[in-house]
Protein backbone atom coordinates (compact mmCIF):
# COMPACT_ATOMS: atom_id res chain seq x y z
CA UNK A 1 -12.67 23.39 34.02
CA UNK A 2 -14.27 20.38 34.30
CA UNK A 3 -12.41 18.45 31.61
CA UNK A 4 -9.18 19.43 34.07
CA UNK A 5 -11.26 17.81 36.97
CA UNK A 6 -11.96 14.74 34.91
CA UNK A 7 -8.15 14.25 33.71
CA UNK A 8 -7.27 14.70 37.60
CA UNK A 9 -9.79 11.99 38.70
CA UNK A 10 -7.19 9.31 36.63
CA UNK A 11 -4.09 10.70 38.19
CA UNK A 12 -1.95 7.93 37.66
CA UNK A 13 -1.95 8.84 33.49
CA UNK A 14 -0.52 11.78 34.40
CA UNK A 15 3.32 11.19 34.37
CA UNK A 16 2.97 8.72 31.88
CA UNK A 17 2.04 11.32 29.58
CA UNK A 18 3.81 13.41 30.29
CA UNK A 19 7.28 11.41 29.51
CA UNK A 20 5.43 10.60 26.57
CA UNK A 21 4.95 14.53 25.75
CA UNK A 22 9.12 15.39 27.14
CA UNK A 23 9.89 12.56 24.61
CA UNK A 24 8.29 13.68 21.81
CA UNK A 25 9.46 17.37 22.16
CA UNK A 26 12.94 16.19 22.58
CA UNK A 27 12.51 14.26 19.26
CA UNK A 28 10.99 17.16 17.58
CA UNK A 29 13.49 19.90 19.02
CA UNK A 30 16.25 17.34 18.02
CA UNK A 31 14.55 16.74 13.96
CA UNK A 32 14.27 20.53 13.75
CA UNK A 33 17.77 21.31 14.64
CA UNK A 34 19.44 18.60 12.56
CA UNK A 35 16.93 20.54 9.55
CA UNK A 36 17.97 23.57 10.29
CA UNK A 37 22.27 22.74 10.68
CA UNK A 38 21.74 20.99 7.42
CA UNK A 39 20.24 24.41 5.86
CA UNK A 40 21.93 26.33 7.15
CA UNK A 41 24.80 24.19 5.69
CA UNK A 42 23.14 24.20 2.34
CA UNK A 43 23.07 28.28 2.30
CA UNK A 44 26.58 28.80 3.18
CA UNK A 45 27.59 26.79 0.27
CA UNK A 46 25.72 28.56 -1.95
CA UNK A 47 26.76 32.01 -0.57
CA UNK A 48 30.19 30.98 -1.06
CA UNK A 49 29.89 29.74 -4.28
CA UNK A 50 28.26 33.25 -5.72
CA UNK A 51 30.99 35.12 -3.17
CA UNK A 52 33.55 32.58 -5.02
CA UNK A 53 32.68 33.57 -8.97
């Protein structure tokens, strides 16, 4: 509790961080979902090569 009182005694941080926090969960949310297309990608392919032969 009183680390919460201390961060609220510099208010003026606070939306500061937390763009910086939206930011970098956007960025991360937008990494993992270009990882996971191109995997996704990758696994198809190989299921329809073995399907193929």
């Amino acid at each position: 509790m009183s680390m919460l009182r201390t961060s609220n005694s510099r208010f003026p941080l606070w939306p500061e961080v937390l763009m910086f926090r939206i930011m970098i969960s956007l960025i991360l949310v937008c990494i993992n979902s270009m990882l996971i297309r191109l995997i996704w990608e990758e696994i198809m392919m190989r299921v329809m090569i073995i399907n193929n032969t």
